[in-house]
Protein backbone atom coordinates (compact mmCIF):
# COMPACT_ATOMS: atom_id res chain seq x y z
CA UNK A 1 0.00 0.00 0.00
CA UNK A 2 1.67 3.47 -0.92
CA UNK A 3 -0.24 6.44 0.29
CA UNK A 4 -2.66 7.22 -2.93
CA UNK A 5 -6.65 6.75 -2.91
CA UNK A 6 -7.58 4.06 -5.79
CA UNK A 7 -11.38 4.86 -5.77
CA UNK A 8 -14.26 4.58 -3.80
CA UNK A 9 -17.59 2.52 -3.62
CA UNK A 10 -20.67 3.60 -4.66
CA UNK A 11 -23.47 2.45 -1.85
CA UNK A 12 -27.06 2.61 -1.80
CA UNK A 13 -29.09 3.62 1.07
CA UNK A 14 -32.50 4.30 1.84
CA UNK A 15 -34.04 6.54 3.98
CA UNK A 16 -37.74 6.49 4.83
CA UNK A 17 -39.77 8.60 7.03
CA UNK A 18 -39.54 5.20 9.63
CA UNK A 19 -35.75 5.81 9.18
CA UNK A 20 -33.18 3.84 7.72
CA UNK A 21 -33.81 0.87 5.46
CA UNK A 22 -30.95 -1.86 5.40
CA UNK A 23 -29.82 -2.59 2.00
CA UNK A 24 -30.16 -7.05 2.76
CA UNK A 25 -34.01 -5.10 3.32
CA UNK A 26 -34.53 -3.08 -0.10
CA UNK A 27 -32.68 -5.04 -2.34
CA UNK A 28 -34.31 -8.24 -2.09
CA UNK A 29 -37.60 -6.07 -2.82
CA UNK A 30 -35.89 -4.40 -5.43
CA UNK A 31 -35.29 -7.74 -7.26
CA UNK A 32 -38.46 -9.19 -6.13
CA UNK A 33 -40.60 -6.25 -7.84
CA UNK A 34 -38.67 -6.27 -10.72
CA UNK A 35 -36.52 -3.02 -10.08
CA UNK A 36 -33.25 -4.31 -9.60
CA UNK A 37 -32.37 -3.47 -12.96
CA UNK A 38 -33.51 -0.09 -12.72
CA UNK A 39 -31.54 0.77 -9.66
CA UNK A 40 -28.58 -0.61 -10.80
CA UNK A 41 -29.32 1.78 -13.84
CA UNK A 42 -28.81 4.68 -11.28
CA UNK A 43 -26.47 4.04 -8.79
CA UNK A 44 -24.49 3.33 -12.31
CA UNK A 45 -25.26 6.39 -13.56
CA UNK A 46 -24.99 8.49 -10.75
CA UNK A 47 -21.43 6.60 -9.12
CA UNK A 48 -20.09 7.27 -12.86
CA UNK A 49 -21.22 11.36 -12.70
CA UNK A 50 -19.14 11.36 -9.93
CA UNK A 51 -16.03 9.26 -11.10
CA UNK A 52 -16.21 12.02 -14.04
CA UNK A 53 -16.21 14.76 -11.73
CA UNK A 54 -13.19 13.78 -9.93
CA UNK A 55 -11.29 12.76 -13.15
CA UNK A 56 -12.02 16.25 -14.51
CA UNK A 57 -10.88 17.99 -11.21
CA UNK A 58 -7.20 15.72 -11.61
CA UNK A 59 -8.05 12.87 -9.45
CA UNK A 60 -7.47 9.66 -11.40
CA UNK A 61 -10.00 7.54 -9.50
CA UNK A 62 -11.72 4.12 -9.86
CA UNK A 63 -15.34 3.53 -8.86
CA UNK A 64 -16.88 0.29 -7.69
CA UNK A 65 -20.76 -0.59 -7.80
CA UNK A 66 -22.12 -3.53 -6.62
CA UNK A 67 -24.23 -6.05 -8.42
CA UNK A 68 -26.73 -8.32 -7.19
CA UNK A 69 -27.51 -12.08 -8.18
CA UNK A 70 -30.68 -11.76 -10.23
CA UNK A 71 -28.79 -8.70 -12.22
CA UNK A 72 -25.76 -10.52 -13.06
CA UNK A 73 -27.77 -12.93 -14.90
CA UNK A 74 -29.86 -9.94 -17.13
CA UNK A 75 -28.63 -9.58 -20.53
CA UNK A 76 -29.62 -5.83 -20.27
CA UNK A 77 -26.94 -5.24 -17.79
CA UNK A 78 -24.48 -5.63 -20.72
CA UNK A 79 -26.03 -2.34 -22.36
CA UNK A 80 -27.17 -0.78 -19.41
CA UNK A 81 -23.31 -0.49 -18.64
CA UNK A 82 -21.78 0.35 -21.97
CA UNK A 83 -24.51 3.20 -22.14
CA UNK A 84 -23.63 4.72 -19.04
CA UNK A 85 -19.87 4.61 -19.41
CA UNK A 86 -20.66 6.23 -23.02
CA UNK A 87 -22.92 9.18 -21.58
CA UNK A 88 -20.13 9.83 -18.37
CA UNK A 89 -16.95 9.59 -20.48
CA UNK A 90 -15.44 7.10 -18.23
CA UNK A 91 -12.67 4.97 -19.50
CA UNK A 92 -14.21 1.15 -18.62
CA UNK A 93 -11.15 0.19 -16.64
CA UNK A 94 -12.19 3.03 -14.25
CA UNK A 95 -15.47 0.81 -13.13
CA UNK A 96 -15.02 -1.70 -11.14
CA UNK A 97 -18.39 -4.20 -10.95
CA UNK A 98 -18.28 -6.14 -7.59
CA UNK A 99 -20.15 -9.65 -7.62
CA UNK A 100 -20.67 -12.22 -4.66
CA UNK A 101 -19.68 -15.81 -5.37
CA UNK A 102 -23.69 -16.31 -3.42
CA UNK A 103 -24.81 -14.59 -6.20
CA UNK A 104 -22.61 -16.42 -9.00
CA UNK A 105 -23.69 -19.69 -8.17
CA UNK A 106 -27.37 -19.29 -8.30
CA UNK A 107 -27.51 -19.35 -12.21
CA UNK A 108 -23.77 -20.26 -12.92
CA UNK A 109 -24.09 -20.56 -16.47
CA UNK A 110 -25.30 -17.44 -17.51
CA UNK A 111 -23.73 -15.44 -14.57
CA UNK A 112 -20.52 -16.37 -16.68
CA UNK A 113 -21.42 -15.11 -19.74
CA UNK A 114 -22.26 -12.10 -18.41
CA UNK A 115 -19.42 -11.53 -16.52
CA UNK A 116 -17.25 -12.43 -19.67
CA UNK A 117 -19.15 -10.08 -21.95
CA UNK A 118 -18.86 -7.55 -18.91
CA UNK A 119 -14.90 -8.23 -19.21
CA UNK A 120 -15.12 -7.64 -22.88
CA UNK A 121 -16.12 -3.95 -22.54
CA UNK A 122 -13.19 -3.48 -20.43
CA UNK A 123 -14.61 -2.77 -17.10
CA UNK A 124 -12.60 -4.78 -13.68
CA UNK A 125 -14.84 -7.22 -12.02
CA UNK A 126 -14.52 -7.95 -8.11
CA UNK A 127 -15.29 -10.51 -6.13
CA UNK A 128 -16.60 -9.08 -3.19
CA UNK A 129 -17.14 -11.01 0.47
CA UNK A 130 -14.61 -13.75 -0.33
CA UNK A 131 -14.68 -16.75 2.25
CA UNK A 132 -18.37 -16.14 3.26
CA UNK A 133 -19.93 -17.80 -0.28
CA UNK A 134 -20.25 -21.73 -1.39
CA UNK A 135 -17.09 -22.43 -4.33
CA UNK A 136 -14.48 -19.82 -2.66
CA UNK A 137 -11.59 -21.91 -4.11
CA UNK A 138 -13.37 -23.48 -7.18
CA UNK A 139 -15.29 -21.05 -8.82
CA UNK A 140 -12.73 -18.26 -8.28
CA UNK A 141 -10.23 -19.59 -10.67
CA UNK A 142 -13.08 -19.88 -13.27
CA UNK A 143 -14.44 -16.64 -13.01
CA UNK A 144 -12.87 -13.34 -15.52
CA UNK A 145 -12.20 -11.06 -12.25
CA UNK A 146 -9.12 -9.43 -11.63
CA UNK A 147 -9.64 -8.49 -7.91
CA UNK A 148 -10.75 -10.29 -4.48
CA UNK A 149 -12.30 -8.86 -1.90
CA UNK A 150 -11.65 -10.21 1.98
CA UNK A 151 -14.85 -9.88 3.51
CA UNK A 152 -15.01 -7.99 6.63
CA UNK A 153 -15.56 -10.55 9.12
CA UNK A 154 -12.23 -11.84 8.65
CA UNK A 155 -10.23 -8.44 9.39
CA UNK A 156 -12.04 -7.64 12.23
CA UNK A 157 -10.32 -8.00 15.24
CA UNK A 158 -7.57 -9.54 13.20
CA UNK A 159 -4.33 -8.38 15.40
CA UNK A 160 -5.77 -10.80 18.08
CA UNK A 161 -7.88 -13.52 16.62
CA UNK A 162 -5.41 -15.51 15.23
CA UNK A 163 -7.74 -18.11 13.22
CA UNK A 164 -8.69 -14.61 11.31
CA UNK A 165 -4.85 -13.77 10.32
CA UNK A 166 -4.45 -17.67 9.36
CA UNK A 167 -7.89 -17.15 7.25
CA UNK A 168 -7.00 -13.67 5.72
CA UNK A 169 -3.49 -14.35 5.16
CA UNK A 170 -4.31 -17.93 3.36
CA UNK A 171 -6.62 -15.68 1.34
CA UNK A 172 -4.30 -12.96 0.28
CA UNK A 173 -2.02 -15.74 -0.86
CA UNK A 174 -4.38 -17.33 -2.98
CA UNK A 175 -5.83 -14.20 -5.11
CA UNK A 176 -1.82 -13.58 -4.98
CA UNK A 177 -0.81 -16.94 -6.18
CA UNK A 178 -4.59 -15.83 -9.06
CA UNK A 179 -2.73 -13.12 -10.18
CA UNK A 180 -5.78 -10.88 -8.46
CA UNK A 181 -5.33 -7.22 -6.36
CA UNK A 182 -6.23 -8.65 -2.92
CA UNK A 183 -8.37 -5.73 -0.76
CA UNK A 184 -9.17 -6.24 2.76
CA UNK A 185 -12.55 -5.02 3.54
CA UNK A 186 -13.73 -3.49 6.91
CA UNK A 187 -10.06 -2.26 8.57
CA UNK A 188 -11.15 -0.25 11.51
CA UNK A 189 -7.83 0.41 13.25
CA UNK A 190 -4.06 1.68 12.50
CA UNK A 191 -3.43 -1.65 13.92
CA UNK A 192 -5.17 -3.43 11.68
CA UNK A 193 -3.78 -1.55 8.86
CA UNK A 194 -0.48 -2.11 9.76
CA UNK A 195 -0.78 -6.12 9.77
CA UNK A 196 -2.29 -5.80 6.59
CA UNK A 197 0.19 -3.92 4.82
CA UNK A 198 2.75 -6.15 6.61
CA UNK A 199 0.44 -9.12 4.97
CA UNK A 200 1.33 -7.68 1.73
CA UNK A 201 -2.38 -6.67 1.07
CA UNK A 202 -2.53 -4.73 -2.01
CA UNK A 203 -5.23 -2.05 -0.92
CA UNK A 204 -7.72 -1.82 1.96
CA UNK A 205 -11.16 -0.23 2.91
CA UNK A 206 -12.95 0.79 6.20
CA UNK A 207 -13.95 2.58 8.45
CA UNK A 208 -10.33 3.72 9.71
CA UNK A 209 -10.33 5.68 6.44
CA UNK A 210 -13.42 7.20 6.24
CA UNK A 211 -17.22 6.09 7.16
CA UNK A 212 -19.16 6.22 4.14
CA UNK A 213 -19.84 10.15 2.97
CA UNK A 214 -22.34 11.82 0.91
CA UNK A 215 -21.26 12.47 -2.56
CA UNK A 216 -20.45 16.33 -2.08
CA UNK A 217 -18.51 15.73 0.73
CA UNK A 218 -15.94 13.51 -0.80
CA UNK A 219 -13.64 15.77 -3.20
CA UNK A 220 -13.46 18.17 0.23
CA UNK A 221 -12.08 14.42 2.06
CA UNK A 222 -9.98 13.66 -0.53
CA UNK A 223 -8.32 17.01 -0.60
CA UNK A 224 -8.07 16.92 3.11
CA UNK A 225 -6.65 13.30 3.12
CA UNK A 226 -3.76 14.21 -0.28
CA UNK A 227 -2.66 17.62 1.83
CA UNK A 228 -1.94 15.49 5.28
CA UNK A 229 0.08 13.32 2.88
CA UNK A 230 -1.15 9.84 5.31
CA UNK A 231 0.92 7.01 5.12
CA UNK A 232 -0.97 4.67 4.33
CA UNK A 233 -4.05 4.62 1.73
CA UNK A 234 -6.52 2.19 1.11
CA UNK A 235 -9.61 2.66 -1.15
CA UNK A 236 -11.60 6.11 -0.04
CA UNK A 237 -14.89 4.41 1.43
CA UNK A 238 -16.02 1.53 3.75
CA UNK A 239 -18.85 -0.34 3.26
């Protein structure tokens, strides 16, 4: 890890007049109502809006969106995504699409093509919460991604749990050994960030970065965080 902000991660939250609605709540409904394409279609649209703001103020950033299981097997998606980067002028290697391997295996067949035709356009696919879905070591050496994700539950309280650090540093030497950028989701302390970077880990997110911000606020964080010139930099945004 060197010091400089990759990207950040779109995330979608809803806020009703009951208060906050979890996303394992809305998206399920989403999919369920058939809308899941449609909010992909804007938390696409709007993550890339941003992404092209920051490139045109000088920051050379990546942006991540998530995807969920019934959208990775939608045909659609294909277009939906090569008309967004289109409208947004964003190069395709500067969108990162993050997948679950849950969400892979429920329709593996065409989940493949689509993540191959996805590939094709040029965009970086992610496996995101590695270790917590049913073919961690089988499917991931089929699937076109170029990055893993180590889901949360491993890092935390890494520095003293050590059947975590055996699980999160046999994981970081297997998307190693892949050829994938390994992040570490969920890093909450310096300490934590240390033994990661010690690890070898290629980037991290979490909470000892930054909790998540609204999209206004984070060119003013990133300036803040480039002018105190930290030492260590993972991606800009937890989940």
């Amino acid at each position: 890890m060197s010091g400089r902000v990759l990207g950040a991660e779109a995330l979608s939250r809803w806020r009703s007049t009951d208060g906050p609605v979890p996303p394992d709540e809305f998206i399920p409904l989403a999919e369920q109502s058939g809308l899941i394409l449609s909010l992909t279609r804007h938390v696409l649209n709007t993550a890339l809006a941003s992404c092209a703001e920051w490139r045109r103020a000088g920051h050379e950033l990546s942006v991540a969106v998530n995807l969920s299981a019934q959208t990775i097997t939608d045909q659609a998606l294909i277009g939906e995504v090569r008309q967004a980067l289109a409208a947004h002028g964003v190069p395709a290697d500067a969108l990162t699409l993050e997948i679950t391997e849950t969400g892979v295996m429920e329709d593996p067949t065409h989940s493949l093509t689509i993540l191959e035709s996805l590939r094709a356009l040029g965009v970086r696919l992610s496996v995101d919460d590695f270790g917590t879905g049913h073919s961690s070591l089988g499917r991931l050496a089929d699937l076109p991604v170029q990055e893993m994700k180590i889901d949360k539950g491993f890092v935390r309280e890494l520095t003293t749990n050590r059947s975590r650090q055996a699980v999160t540093d046999a994981s970081l030497h297997l998307g190693h050994a892949l050829g994938l950028h390994v992040v570490a989701e969920g890093a909450e302390t310096q300490a934590e960030f240390e033994h990661l970077r010690r690890l070898g880990c290629d980037s991290v997110q979490g909470y000892y970065i930054s909790r998540p911000l609204p999209e206004g606020q984070f060119l003013t964080w990133l300036n803040t965080w480039n002018r105190a010139l930290a030492p260590i930099v993972p991606m800009a945004l937890a989940e």
